[in-house]
Protein backbone atom coordinates (compact mmCIF):
# COMPACT_ATOMS: atom_id res chain seq x y z
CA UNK A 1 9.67 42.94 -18.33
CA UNK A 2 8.30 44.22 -15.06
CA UNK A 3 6.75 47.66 -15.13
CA UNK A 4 8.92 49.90 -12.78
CA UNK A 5 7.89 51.74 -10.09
CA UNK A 6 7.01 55.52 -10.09
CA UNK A 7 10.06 56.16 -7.62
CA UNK A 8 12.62 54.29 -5.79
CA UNK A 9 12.48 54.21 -2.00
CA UNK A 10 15.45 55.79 -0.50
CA UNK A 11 17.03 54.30 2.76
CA UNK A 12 19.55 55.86 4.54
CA UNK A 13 21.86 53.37 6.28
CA UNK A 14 23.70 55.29 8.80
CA UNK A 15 25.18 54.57 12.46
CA UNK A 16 26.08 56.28 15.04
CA UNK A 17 29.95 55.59 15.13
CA UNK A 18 32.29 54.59 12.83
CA UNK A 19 34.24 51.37 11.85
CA UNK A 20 31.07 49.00 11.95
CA UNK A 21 30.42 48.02 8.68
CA UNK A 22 28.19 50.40 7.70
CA UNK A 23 29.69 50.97 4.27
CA UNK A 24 30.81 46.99 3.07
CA UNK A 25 26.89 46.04 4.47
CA UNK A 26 25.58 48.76 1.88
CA UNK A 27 27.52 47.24 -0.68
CA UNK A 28 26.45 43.90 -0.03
CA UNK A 29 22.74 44.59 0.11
CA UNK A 30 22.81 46.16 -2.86
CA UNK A 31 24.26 43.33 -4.67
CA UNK A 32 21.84 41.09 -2.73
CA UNK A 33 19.01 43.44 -4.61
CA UNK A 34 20.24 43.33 -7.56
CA UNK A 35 20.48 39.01 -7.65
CA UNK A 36 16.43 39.61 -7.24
CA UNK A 37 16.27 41.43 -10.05
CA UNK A 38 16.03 45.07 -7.96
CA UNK A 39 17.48 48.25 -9.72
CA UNK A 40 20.08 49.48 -7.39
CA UNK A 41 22.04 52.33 -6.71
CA UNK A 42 23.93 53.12 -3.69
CA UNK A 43 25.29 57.06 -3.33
CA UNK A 44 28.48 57.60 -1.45
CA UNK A 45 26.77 60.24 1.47
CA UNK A 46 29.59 60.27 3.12
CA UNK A 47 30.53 63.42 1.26
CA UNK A 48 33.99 64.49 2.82
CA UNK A 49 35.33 61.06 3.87
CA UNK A 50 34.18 58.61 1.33
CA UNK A 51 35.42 54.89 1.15
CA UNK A 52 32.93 53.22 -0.87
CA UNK A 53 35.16 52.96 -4.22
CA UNK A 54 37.77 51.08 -1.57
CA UNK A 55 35.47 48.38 -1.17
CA UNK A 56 34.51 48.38 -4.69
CA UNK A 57 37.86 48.47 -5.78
CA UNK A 58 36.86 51.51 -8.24
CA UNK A 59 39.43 54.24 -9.44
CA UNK A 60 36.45 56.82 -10.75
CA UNK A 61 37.35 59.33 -12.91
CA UNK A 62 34.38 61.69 -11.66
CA UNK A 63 32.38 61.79 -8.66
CA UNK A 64 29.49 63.85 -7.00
CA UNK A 65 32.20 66.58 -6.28
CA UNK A 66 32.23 66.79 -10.22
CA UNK A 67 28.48 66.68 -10.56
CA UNK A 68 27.82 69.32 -7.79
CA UNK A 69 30.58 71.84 -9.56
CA UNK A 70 28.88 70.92 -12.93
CA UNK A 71 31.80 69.78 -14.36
CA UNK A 72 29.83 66.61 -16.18
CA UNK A 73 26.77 65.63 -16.24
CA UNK A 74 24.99 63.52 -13.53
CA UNK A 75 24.49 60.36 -16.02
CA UNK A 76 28.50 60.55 -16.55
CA UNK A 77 29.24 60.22 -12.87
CA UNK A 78 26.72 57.47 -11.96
CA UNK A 79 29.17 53.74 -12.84
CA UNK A 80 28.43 50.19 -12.81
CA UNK A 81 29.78 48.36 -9.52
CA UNK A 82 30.55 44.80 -9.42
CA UNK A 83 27.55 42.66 -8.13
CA UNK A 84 25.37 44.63 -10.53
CA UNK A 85 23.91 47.85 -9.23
CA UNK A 86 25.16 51.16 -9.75
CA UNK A 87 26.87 53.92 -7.93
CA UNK A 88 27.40 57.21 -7.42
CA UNK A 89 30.93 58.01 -5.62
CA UNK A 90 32.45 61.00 -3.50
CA UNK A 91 35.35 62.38 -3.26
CA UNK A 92 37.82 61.91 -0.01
CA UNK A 93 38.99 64.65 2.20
CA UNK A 94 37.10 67.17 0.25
CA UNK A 95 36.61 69.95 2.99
CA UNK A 96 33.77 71.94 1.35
CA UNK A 97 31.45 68.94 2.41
CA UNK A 98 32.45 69.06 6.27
CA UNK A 99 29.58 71.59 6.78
CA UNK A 100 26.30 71.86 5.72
CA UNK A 101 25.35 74.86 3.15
CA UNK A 102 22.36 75.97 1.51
CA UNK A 103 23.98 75.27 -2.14
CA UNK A 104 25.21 71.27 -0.65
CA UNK A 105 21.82 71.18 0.96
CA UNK A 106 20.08 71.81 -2.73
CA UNK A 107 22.42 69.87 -4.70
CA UNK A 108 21.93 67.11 -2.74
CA UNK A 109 18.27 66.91 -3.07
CA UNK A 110 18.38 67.61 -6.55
CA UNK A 111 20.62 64.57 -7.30
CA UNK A 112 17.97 62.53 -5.43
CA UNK A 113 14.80 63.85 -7.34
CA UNK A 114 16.97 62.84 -10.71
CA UNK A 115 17.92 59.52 -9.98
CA UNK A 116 14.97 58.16 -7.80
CA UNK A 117 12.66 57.26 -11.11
CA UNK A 118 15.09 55.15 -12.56
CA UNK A 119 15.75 52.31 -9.20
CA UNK A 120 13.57 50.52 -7.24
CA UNK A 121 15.55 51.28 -4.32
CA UNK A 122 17.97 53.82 -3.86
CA UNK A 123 20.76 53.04 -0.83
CA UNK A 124 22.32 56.19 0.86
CA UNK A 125 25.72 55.29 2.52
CA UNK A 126 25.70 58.50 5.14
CA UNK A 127 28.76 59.09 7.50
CA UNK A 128 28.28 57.92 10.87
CA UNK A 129 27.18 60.57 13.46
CA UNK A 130 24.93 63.25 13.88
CA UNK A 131 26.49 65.67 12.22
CA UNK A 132 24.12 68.39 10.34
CA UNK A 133 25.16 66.80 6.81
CA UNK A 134 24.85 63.25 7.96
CA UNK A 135 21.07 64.09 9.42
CA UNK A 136 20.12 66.20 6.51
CA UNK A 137 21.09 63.52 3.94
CA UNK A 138 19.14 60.86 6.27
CA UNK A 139 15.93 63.62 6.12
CA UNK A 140 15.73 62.86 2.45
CA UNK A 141 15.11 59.39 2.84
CA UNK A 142 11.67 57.76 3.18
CA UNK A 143 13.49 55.17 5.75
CA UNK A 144 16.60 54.52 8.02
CA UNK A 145 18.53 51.79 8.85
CA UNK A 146 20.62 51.88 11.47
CA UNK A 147 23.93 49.68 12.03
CA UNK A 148 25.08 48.93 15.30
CA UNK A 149 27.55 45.91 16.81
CA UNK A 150 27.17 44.42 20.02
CA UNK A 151 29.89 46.75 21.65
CA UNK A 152 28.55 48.97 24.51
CA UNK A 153 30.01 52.05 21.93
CA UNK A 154 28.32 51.28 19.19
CA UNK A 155 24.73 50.59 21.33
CA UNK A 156 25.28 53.84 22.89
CA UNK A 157 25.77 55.80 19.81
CA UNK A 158 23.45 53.56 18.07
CA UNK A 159 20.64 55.18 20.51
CA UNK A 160 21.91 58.80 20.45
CA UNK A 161 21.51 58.67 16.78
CA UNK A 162 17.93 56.94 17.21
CA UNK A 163 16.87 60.04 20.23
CA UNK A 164 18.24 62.65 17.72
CA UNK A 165 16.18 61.46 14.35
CA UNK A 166 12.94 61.17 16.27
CA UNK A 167 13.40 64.16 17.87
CA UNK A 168 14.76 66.31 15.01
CA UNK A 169 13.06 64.56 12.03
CA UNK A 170 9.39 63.05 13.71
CA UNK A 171 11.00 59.55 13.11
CA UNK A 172 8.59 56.72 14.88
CA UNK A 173 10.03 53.77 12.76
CA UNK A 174 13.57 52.78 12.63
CA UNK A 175 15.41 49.76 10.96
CA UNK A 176 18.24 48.12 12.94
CA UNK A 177 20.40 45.76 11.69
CA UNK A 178 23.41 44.24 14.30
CA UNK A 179 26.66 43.39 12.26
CA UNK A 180 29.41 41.15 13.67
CA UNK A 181 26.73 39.01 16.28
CA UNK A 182 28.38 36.24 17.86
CA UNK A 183 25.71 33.87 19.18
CA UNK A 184 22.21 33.22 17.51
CA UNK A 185 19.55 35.60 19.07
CA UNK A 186 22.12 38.36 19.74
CA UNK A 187 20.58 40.74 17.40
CA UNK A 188 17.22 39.94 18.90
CA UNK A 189 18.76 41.00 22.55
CA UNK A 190 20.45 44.54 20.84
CA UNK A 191 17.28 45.60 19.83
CA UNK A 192 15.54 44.53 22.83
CA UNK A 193 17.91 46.38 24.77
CA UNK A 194 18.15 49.58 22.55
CA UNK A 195 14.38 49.57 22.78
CA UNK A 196 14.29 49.27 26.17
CA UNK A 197 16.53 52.72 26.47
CA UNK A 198 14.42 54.58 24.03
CA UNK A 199 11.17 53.13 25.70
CA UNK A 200 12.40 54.67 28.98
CA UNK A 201 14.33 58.16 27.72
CA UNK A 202 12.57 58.85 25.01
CA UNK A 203 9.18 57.63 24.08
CA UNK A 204 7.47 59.65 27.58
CA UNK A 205 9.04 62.58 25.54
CA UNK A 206 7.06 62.43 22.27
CA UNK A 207 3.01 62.17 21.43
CA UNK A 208 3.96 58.60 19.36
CA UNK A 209 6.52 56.08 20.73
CA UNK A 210 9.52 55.14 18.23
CA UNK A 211 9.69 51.55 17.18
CA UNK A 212 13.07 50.06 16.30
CA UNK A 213 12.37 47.52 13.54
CA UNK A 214 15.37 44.40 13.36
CA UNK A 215 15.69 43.93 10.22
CA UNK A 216 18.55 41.43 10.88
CA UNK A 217 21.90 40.48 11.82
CA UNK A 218 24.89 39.23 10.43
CA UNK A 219 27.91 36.66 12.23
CA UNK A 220 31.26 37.39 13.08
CA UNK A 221 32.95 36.17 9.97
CA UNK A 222 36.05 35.43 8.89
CA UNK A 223 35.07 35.88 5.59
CA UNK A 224 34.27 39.57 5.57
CA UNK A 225 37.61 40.03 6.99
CA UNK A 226 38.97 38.82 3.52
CA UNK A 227 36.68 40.12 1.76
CA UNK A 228 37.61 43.75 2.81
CA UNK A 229 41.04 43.22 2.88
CA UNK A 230 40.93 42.24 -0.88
CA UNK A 231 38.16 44.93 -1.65
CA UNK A 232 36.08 41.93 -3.16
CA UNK A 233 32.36 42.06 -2.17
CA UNK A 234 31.37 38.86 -0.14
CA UNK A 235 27.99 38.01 -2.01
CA UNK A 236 30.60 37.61 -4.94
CA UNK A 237 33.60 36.14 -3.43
CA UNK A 238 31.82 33.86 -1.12
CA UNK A 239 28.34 33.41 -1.40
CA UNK A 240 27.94 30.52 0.86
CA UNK A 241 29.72 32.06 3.87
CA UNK A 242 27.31 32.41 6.99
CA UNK A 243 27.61 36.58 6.64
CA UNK A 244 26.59 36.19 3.13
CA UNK A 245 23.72 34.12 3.60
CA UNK A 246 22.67 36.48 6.76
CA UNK A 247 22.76 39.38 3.73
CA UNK A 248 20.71 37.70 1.11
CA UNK A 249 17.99 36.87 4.44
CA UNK A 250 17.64 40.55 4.70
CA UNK A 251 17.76 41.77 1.27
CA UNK A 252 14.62 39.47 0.51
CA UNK A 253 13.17 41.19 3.59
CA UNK A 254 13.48 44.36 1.78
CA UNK A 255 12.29 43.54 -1.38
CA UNK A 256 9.58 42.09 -0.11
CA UNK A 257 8.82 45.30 1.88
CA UNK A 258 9.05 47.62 -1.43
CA UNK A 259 6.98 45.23 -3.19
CA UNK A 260 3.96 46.02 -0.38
CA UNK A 261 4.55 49.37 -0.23
């Protein structure tokens, strides 16, 4: 059995609007981890307005909310998803998380520094924006990944976002992954033209420039459609679909970035 690491590395996938994906892609990934034999476990950031057990089709008994008032134990709260990781679920419409406070701020990292020895990569499914708890549960990762589409919306708040975390949180490195491309190389233009933007409005601005890092993209696809609609998680319900395939490209990317680091 391989030896397991000292401590997961956390990403934060996050975007800068909602409705692009952000949350099935999360999903996805992880299951595309755990096929390489990666311990997973993706936490539901998205404290207040959480959807995550919707595309896992999971009724859970006890969430975060639970674990933060100490009503169970963190280990009680932490399920198995289909596709073989784990994860850690929020509660929905929950207006004690719309702010941040110093006791959400501490429970929050404390959850972290419990579960982080026991993955090799721990996935944090923030809400989209820069609200202060969406960019202080992105400060407690080690990385970001940003999700953007090819809609002049989503590239616009896509580079907010980016401006913000280098700004507010030193970040010079940035993943970027472009969901629901149409042609081959679209991604490829996105970042090129995200990092054009930051090149010009932000990089004069700090003492080391910000590099956006494309991890991938992943096609328009019928598939995912379905997949949503029947809460199913594509990697499971149809592996060989193009979107699949696209996820499975960048998991390996991943893993084989954890393994170097």
């Amino acid at each position: 059995m391989r030896a397991a690491p000292a401590r997961a590395r956390i990403l934060a996938i996050s975007s800068g609007k909602g409705g692009v994906g952000k949350t099935f892609l999360a999903a996805n990934l992880a299951a595309a981890l755990a096929r390489q034999g990666r311990r997973v476990l993706v936490l539901d950031a998205d404290l207040g307005l959480a959807n995550l057990d919707v595309v896992l089709n999971l009724y859970p008994k006890l969430t975060l909310h639970d674990v933060f008032t100490e009503r169970c134990p963190l280990e009680s709260a932490v399920l198995p998803a289909p596709g073989g990781f784990d994860v850690l679920l929020a509660g929905s419409g929950l207006i004690e998380y719309s702010r941040l406070t110093a006791d959400l701020r501490d429970k929050l990292q404390s959850t972290l520094e419990r579960v982080v020895p026991r993955y090799d990569h721990v996935l944090l499914d923030t809400g989209a924006g820069i609200s202060d708890v969406v960019l202080y549960t992105v400060s407690l990762a080690d990385e970001v990944l940003i999700v953007a589409t090819p809609e002049p919306t989503s590239m616009t708040d896509a580079y907010a976002t980016i401006k913000v975390l280098a700004n507010t949180q030193g970040r010079r490195s940035v993943h970027l992954l472009v969901n629901q491309v149409r042609r081959p190389g679209e991604g490829r233009s996105v970042r090129q033209q995200l990092q054009q933007v930051v090149d010009r409005y932000v990089n004069p601005t700090l003492e080391a420039p910000v590099r956006l890092d494309l991890l991938g993209d992943v096609p328009a696809d019928a598939a995912v459609r379905e997949c949503v609609q029947r809460r199913q998680l594509l990697l499971e319900a149809m592996p060989g679909s193009a979107a699949a395939q696209a996820l499975v490209a960048i998991a390996t990317r991943m893993g084989q970035a954890q393994a170097l680091a």
